[in-house]
PDB file of N, CA and C in Angstrom:
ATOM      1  N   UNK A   1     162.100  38.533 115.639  1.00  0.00           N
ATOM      2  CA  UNK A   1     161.851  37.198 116.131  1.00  0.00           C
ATOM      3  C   UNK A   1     160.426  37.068 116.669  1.00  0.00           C
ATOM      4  N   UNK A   2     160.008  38.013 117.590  1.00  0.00           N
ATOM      5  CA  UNK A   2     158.541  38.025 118.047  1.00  0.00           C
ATOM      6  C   UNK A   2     157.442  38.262 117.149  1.00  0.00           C
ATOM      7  N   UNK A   3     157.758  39.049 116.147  1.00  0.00           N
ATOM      8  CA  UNK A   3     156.991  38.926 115.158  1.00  0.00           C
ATOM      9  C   UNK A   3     156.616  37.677 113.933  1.00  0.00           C
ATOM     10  N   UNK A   4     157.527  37.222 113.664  1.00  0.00           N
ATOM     11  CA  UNK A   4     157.068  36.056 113.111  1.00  0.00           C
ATOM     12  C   UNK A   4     156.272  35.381 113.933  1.00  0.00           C
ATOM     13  N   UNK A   5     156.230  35.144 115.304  1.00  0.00           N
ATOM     14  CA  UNK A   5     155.499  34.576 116.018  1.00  0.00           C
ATOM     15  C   UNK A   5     153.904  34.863 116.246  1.00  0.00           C
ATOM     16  N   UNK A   6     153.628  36.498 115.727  1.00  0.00           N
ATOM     17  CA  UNK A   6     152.173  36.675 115.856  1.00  0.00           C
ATOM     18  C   UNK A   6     151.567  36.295 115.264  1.00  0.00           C
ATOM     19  N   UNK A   7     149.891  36.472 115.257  1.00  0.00           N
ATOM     20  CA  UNK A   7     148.650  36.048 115.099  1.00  0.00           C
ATOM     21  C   UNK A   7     147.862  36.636 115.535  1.00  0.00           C
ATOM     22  N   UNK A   8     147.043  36.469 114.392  1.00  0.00           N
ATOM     23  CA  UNK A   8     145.834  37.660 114.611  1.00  0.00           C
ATOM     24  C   UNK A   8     144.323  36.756 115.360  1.00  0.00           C
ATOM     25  N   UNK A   9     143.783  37.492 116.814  1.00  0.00           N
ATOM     26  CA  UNK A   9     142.888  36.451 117.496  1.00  0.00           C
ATOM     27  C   UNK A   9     142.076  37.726 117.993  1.00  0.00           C
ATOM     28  N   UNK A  10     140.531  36.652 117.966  1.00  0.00           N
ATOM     29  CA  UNK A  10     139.522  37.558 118.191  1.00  0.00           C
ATOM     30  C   UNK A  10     139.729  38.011 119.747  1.00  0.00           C
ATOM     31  N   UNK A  11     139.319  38.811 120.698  1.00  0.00           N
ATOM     32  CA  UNK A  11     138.929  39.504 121.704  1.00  0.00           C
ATOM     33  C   UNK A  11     138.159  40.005 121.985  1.00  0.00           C
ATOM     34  N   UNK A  12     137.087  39.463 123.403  1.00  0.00           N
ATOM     35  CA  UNK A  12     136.271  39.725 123.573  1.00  0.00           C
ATOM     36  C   UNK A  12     136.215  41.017 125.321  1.00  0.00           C
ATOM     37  N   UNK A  13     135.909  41.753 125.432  1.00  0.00           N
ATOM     38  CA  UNK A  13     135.543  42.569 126.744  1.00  0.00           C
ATOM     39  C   UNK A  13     134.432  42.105 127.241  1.00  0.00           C
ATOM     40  N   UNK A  14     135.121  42.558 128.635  1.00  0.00           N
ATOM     41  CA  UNK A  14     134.445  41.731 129.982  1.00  0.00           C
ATOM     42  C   UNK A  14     133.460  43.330 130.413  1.00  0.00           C
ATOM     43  N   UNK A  15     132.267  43.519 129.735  1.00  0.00           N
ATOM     44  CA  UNK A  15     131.906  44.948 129.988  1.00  0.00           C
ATOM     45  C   UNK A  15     130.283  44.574 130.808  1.00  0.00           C
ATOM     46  N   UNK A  16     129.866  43.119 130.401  1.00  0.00           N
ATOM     47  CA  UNK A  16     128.327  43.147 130.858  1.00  0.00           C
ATOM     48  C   UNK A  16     128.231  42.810 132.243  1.00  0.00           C
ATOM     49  N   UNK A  17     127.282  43.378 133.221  1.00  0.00           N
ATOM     50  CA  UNK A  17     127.135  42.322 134.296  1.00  0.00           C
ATOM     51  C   UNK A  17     125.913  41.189 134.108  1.00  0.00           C
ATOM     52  N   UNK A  18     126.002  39.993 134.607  1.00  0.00           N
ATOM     53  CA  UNK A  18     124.760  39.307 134.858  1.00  0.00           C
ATOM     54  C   UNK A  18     124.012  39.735 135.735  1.00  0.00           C
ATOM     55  N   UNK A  19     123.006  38.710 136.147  1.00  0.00           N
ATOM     56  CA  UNK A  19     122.107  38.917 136.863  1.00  0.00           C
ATOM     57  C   UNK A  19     122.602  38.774 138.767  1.00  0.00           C
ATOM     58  N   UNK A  20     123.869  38.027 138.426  1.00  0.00           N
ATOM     59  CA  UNK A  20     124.373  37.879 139.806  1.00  0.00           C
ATOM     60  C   UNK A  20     125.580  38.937 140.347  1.00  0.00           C
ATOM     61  N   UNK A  21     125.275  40.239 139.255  1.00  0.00           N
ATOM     62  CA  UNK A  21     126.867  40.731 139.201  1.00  0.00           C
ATOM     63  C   UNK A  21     128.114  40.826 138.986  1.00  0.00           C
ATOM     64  N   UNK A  22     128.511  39.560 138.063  1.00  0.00           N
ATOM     65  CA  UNK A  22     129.364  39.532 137.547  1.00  0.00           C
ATOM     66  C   UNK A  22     129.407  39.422 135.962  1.00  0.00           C
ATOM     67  N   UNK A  23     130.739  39.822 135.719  1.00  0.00           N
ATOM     68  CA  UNK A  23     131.106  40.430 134.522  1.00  0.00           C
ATOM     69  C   UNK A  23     130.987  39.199 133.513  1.00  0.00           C
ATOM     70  N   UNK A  24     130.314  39.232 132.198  1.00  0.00           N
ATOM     71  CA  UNK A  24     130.249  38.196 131.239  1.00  0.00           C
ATOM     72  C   UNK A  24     130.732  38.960 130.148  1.00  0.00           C
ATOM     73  N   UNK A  25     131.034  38.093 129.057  1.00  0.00           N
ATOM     74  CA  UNK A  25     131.873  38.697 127.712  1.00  0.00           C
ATOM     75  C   UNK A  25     130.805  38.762 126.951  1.00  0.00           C
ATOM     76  N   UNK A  26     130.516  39.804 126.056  1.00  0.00           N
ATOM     77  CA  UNK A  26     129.746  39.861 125.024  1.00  0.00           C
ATOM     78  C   UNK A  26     129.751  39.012 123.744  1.00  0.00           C
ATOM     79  N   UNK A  27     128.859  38.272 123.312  1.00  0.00           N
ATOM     80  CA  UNK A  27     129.011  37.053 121.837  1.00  0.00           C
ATOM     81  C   UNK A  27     129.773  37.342 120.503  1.00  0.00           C
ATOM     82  N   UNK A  28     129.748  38.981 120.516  1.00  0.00           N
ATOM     83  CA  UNK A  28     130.248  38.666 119.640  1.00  0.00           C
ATOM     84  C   UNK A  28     131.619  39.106 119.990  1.00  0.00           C
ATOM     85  N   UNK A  29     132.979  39.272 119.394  1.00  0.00           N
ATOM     86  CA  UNK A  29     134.356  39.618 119.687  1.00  0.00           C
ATOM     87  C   UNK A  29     134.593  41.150 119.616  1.00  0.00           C
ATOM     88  N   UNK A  30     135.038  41.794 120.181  1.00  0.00           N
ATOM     89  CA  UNK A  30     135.179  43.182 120.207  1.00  0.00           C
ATOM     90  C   UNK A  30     136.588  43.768 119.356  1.00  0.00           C
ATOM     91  N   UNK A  31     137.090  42.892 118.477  1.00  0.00           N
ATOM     92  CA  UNK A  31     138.067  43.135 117.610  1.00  0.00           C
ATOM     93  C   UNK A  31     139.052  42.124 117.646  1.00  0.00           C
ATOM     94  N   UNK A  32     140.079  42.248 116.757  1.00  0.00           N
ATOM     95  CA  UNK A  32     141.176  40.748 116.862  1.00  0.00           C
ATOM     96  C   UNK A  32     141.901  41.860 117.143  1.00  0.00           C
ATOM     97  N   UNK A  33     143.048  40.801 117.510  1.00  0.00           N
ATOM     98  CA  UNK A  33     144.916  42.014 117.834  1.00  0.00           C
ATOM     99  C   UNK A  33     145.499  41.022 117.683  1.00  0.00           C
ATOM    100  N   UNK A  34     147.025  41.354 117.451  1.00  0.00           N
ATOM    101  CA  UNK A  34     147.692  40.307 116.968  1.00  0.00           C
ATOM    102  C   UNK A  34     149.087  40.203 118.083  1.00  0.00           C
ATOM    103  N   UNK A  35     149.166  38.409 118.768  1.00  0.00           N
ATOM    104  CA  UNK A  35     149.555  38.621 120.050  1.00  0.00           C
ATOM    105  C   UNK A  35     150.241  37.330 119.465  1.00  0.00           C
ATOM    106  N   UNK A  36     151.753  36.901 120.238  1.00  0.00           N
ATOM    107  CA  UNK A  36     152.165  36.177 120.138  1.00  0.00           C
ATOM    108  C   UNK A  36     152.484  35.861 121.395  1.00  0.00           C
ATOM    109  N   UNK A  37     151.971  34.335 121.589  1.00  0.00           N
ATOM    110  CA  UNK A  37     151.069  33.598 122.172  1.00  0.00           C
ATOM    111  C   UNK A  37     152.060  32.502 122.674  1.00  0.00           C
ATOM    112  N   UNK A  38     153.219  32.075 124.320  1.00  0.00           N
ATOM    113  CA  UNK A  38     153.450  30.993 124.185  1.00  0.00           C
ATOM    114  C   UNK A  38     153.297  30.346 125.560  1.00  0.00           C
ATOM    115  N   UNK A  39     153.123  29.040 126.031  1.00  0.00           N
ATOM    116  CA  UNK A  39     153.143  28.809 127.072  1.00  0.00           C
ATOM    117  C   UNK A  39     154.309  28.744 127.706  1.00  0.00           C
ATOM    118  N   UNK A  40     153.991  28.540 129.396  1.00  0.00           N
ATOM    119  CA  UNK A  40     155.190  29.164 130.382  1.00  0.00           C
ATOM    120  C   UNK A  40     154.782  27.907 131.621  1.00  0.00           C
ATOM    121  N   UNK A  41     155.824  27.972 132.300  1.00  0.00           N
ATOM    122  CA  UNK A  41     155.554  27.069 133.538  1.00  0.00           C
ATOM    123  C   UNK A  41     155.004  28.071 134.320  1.00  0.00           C
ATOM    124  N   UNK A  42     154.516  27.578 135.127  1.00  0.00           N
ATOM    125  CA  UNK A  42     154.182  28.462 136.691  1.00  0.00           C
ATOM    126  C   UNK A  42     155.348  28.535 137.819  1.00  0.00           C
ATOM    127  N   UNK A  43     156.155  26.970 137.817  1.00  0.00           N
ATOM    128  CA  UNK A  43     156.894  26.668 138.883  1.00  0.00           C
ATOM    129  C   UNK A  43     158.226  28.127 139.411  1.00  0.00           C
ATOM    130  N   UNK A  44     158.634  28.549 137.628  1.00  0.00           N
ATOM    131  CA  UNK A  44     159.565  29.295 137.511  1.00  0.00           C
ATOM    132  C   UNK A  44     159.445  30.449 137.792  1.00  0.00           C
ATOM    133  N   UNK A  45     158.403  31.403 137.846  1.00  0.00           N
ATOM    134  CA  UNK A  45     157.844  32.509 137.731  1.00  0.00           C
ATOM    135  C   UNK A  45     157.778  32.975 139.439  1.00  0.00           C
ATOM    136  N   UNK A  46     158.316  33.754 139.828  1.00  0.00           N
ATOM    137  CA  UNK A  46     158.594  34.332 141.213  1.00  0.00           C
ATOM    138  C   UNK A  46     157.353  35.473 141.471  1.00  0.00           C
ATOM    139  N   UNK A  47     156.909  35.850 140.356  1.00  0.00           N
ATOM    140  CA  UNK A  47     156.123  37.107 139.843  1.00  0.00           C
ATOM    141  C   UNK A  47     154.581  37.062 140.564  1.00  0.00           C
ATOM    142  N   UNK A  48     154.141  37.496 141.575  1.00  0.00           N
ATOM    143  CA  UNK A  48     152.219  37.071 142.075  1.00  0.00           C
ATOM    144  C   UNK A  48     151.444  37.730 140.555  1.00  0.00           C
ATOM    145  N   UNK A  49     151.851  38.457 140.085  1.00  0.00           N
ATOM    146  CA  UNK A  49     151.059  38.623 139.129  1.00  0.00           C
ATOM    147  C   UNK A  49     150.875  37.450 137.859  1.00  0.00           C
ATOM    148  N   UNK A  50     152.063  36.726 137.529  1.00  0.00           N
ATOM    149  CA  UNK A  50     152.096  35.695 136.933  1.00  0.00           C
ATOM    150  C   UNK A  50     151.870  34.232 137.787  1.00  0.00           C
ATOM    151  N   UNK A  51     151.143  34.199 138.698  1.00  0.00           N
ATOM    152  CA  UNK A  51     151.041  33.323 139.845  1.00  0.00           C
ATOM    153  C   UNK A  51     150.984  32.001 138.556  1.00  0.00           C
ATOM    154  N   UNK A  52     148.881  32.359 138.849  1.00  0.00           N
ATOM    155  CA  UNK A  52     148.640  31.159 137.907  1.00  0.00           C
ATOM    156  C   UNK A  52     148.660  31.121 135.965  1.00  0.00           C
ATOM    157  N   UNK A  53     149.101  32.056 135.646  1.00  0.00           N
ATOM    158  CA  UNK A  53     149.507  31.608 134.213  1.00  0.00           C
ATOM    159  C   UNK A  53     149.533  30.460 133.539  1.00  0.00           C
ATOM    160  N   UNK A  54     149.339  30.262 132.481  1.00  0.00           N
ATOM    161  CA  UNK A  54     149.770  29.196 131.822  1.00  0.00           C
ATOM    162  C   UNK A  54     149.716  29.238 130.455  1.00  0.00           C
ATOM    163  N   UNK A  55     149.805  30.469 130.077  1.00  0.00           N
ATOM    164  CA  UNK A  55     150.586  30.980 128.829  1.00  0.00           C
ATOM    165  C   UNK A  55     150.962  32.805 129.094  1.00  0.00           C
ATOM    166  N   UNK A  56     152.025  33.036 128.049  1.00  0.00           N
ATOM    167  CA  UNK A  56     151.927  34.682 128.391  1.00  0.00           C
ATOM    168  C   UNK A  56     152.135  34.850 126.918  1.00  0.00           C
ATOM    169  N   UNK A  57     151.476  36.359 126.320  1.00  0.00           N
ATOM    170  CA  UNK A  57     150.760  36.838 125.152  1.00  0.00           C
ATOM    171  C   UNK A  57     152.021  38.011 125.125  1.00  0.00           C
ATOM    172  N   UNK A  58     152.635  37.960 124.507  1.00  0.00           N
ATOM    173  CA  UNK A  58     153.382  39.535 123.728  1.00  0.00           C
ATOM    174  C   UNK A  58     152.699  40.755 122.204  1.00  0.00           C
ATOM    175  N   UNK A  59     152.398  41.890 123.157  1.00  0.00           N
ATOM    176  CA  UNK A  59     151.508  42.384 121.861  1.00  0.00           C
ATOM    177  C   UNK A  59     152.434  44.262 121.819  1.00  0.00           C
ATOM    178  N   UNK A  60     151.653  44.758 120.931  1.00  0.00           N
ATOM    179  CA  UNK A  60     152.242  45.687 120.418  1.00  0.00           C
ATOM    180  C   UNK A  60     150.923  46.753 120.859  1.00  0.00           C
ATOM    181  N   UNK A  61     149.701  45.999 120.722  1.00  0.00           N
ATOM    182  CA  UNK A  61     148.353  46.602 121.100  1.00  0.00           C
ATOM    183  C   UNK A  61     148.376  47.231 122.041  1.00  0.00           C
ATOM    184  N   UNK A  62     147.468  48.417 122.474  1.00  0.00           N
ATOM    185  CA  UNK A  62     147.046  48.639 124.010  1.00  0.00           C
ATOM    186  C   UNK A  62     145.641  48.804 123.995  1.00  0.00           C
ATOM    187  N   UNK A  63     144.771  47.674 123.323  1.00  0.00           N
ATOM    188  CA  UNK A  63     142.937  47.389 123.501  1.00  0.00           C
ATOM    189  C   UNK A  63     143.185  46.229 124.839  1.00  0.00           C
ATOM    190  N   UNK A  64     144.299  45.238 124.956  1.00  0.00           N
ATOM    191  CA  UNK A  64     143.531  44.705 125.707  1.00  0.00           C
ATOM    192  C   UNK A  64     144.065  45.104 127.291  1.00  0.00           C
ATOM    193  N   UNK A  65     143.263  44.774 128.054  1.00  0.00           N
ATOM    194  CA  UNK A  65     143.066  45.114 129.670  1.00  0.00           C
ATOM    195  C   UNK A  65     142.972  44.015 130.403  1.00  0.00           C
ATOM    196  N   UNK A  66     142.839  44.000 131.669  1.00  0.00           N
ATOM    197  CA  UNK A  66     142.830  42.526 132.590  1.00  0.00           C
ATOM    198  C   UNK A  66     141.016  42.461 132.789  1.00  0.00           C
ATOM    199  N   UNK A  67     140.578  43.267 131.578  1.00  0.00           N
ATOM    200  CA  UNK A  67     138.956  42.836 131.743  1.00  0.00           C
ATOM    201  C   UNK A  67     138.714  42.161 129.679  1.00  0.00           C
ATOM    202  N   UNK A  68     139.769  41.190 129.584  1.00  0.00           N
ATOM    203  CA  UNK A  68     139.613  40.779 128.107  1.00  0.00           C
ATOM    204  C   UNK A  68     139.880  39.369 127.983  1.00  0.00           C
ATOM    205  N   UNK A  69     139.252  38.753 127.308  1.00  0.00           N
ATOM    206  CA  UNK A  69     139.248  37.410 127.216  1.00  0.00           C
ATOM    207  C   UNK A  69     140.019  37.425 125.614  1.00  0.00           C
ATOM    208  N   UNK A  70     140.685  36.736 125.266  1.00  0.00           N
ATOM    209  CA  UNK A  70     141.347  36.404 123.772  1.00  0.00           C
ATOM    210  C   UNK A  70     141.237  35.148 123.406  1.00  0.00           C
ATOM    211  N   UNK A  71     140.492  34.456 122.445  1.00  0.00           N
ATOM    212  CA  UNK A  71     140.118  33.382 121.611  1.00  0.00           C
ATOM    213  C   UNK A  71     141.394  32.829 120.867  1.00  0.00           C
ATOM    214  N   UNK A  72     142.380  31.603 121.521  1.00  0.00           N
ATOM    215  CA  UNK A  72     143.149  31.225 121.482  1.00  0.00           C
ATOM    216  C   UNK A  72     142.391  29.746 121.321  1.00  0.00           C
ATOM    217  N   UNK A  73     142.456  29.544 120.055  1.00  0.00           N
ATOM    218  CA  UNK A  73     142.190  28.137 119.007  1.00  0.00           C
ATOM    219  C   UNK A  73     140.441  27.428 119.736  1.00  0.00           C
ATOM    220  N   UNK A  74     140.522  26.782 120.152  1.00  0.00           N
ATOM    221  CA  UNK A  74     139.349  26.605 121.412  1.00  0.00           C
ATOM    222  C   UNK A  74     139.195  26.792 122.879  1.00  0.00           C
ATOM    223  N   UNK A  75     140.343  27.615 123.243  1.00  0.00           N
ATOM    224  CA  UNK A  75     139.949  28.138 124.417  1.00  0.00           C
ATOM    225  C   UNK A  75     140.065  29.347 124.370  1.00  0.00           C
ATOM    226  N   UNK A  76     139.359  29.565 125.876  1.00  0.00           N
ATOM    227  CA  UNK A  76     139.471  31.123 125.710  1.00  0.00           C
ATOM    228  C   UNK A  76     140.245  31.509 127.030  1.00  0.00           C
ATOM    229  N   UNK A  77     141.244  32.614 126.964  1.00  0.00           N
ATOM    230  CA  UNK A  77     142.408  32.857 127.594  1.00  0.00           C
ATOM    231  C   UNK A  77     141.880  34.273 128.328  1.00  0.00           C
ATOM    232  N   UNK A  78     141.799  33.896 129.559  1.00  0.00           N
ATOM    233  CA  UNK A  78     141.802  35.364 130.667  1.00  0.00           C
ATOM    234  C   UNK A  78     142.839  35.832 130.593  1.00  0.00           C
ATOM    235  N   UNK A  79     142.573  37.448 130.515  1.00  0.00           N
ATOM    236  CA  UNK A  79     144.117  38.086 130.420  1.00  0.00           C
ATOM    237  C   UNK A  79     144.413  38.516 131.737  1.00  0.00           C
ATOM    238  N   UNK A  80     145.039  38.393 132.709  1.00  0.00           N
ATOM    239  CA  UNK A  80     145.571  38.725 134.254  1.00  0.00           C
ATOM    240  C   UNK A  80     145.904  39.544 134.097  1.00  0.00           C
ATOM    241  N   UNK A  81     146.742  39.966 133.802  1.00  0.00           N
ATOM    242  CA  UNK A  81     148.279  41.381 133.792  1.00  0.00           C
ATOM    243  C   UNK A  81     148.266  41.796 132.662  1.00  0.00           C
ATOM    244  N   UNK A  82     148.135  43.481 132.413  1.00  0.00           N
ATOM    245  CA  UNK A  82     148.852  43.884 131.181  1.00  0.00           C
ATOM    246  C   UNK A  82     149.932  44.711 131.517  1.00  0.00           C
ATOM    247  N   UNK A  83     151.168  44.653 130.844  1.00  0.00           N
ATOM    248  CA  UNK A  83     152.051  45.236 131.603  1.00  0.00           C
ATOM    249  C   UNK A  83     152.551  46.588 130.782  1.00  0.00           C
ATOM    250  N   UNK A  84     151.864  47.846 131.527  1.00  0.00           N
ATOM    251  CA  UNK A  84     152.048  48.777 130.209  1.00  0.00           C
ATOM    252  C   UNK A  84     153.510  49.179 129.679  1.00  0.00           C
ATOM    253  N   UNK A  85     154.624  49.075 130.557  1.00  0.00           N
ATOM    254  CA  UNK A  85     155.530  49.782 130.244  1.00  0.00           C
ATOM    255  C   UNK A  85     155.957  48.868 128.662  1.00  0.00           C
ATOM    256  N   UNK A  86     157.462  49.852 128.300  1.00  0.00           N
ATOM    257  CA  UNK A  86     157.695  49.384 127.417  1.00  0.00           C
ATOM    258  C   UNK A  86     157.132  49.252 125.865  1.00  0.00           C
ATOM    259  N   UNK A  87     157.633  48.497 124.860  1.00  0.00           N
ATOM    260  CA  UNK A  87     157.575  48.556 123.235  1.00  0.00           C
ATOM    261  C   UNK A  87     156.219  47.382 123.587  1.00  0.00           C
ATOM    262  N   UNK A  88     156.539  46.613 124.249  1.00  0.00           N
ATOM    263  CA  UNK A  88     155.257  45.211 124.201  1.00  0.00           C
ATOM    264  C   UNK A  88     154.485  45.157 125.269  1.00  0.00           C
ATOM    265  N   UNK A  89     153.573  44.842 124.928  1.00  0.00           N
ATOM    266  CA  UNK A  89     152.612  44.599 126.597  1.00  0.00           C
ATOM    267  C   UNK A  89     152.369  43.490 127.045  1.00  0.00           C
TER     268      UNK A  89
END
């Protein structure tokens, strides 16, 4: 079932600092992974790690980290939480 749902999306790492110290994503994408992608309320979610969410990503991958941005159609999606245990992250 989760699989029909994936898609393959670019990802970028949060590896540079600026000039003010904080972390910027590099231009070009640091690989795609294929994540299935759906939105979620916030109201329901008891979880501080899922505080502010407003979608959650199911993957099979372990490239991305809570320092990865993922290119989701025209926006681009901060990843908060990766949750290692388990078949999905």
């Amino acid at each position: 079932m989760i699989n029909s749902k994936m898609r393959l999306y670019d990802f970028y790492k949060l590896n540079n600092l600026d000039e003010y110290g904080q972390y910027t994503a590099a231009d070009e994408p640091e690989g795609k992974v294929k994540i299935a992608i759906s939105t979620t309320s916030t109201q329901i979610q008891d979880n501080i790690n899922y505080k502010n969410a407003t979608y959650i990503g199911l993957t099979y991958s372990s490239l991305l980290d809570d320092k990865s941005i993922v290119k989701y159609g025209d926006t681009d999606l901060k990843v908060l939480y990766v949750n290692p245990e388990g078949r999905l992250n």
